[in-house]
C-alpha atoms as a PDB file:
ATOM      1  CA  UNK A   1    -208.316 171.719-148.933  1.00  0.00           C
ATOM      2  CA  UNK A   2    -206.623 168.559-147.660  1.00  0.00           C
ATOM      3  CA  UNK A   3    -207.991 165.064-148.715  1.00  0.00           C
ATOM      4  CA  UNK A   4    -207.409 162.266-146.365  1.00  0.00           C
ATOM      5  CA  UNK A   5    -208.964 158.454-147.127  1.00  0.00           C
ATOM      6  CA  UNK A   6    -210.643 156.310-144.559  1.00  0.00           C
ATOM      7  CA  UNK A   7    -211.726 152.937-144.383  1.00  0.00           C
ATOM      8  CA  UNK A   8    -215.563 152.792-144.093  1.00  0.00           C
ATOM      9  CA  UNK A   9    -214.885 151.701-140.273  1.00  0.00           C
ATOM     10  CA  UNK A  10    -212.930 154.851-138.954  1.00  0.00           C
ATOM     11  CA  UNK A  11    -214.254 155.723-135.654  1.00  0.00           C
ATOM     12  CA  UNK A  12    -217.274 158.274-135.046  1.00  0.00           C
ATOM     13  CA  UNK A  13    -214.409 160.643-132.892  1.00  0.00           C
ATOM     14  CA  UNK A  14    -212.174 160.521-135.843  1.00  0.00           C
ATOM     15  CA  UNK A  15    -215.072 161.147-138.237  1.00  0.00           C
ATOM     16  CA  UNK A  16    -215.703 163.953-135.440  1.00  0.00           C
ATOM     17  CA  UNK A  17    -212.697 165.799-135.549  1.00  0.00           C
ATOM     18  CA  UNK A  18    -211.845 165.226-139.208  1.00  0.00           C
ATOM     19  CA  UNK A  19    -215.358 167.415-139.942  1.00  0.00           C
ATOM     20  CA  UNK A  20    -214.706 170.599-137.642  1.00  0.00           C
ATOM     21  CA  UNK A  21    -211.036 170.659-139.367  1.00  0.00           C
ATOM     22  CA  UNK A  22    -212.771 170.612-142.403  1.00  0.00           C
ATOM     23  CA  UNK A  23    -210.977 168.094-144.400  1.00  0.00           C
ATOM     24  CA  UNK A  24    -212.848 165.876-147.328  1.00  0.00           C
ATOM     25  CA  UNK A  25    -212.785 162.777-146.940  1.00  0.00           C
ATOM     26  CA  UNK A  26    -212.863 159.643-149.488  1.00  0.00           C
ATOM     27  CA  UNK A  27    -213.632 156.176-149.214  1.00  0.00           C
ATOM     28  CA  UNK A  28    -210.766 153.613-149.442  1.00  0.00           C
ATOM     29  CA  UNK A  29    -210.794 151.872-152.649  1.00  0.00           C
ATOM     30  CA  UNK A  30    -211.194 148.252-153.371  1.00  0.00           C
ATOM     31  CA  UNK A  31    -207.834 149.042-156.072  1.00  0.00           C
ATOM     32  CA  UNK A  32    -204.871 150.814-156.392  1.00  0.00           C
ATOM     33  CA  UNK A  33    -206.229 154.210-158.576  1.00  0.00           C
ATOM     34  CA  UNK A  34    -202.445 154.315-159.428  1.00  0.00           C
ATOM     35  CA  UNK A  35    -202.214 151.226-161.328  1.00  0.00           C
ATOM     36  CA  UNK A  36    -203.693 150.861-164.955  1.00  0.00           C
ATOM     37  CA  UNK A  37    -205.391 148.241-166.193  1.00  0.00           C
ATOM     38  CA  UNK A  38    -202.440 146.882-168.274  1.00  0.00           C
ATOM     39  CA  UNK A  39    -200.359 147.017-165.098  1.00  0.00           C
ATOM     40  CA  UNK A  40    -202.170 144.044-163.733  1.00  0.00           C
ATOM     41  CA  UNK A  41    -200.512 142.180-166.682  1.00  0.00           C
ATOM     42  CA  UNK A  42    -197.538 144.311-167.061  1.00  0.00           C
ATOM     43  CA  UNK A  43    -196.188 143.243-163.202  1.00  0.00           C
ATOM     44  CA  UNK A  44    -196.756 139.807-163.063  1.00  0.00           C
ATOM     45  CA  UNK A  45    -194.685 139.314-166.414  1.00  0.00           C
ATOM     46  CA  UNK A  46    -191.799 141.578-165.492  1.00  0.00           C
ATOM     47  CA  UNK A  47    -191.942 139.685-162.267  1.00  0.00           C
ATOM     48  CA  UNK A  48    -191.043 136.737-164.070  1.00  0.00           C
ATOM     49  CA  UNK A  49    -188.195 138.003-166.176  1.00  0.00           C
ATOM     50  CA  UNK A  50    -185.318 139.053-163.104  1.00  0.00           C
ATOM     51  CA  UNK A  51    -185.232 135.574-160.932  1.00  0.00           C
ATOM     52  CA  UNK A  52    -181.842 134.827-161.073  1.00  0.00           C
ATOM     53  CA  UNK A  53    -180.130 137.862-162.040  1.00  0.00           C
ATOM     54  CA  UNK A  54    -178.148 139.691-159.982  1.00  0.00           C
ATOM     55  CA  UNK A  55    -177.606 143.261-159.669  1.00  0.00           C
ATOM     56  CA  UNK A  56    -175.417 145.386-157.668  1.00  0.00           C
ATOM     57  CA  UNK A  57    -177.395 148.752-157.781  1.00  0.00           C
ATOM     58  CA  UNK A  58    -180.590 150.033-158.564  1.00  0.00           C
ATOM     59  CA  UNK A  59    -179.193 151.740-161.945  1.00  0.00           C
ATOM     60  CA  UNK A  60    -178.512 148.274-163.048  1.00  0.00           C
ATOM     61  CA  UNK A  61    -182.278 147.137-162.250  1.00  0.00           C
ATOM     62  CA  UNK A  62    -183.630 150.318-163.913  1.00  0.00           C
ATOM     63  CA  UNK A  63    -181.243 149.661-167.414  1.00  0.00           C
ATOM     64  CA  UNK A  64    -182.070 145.884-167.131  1.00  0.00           C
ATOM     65  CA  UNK A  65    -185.823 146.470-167.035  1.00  0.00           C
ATOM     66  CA  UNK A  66    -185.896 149.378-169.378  1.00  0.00           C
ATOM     67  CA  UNK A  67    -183.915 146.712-172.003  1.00  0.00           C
ATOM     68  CA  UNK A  68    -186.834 144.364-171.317  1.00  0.00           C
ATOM     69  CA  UNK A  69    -189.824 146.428-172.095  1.00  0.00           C
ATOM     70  CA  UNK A  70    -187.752 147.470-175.222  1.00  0.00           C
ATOM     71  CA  UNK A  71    -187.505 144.039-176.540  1.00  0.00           C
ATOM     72  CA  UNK A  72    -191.151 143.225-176.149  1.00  0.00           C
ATOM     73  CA  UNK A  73    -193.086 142.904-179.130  1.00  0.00           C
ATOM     74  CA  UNK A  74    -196.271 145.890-179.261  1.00  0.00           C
ATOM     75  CA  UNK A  75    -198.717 142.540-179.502  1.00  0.00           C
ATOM     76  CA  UNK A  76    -196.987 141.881-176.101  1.00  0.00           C
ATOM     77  CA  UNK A  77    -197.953 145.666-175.036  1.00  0.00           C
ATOM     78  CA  UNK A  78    -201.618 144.882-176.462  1.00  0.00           C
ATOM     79  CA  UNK A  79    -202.575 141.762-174.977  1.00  0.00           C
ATOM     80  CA  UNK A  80    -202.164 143.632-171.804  1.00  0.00           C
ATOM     81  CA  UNK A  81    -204.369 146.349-172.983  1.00  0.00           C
ATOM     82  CA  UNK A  82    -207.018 144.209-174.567  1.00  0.00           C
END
């Protein structure tokens, strides 16, 4: 069965049609369920870390932030979890 989400204002004709087609459907969360709780502090300081580098491709931005995590300290990687 399909699962669609709504906001908690979709319209009674969408509600409607959504219910003979007989698809589930879920409430739009206030968060991403995607993101962990460490990636609310994971982001904003790998946010910080490219200004003012430069790259050329998207290999280079996946090599330069894989080197980053990998010279983070594990109490870096546990404040975030904490």
């Amino acid at each position: 069965m399909r699962q669609w989400r709504l906001s908690m204002t979709s319209s009674n004709s969408a509600q409607s049609a959504l219910k003979q087609l007989e698809l589930t459907t879920l409430l739009h969360l206030a968060y991403s369920p995607d993101l962990a709780h460490s990636d609310y502090y994971l982001f904003p300081q790998l946010e910080k870390y490219p200004k003012g580098h430069h790259y050329d491709n998207d290999q280079e931005v996946i090599a330069d932030v894989h080197r980053w995590c990998r010279g983070q300290s594990s109490e870096f990687f546990a404040d975030g979890v904490l």
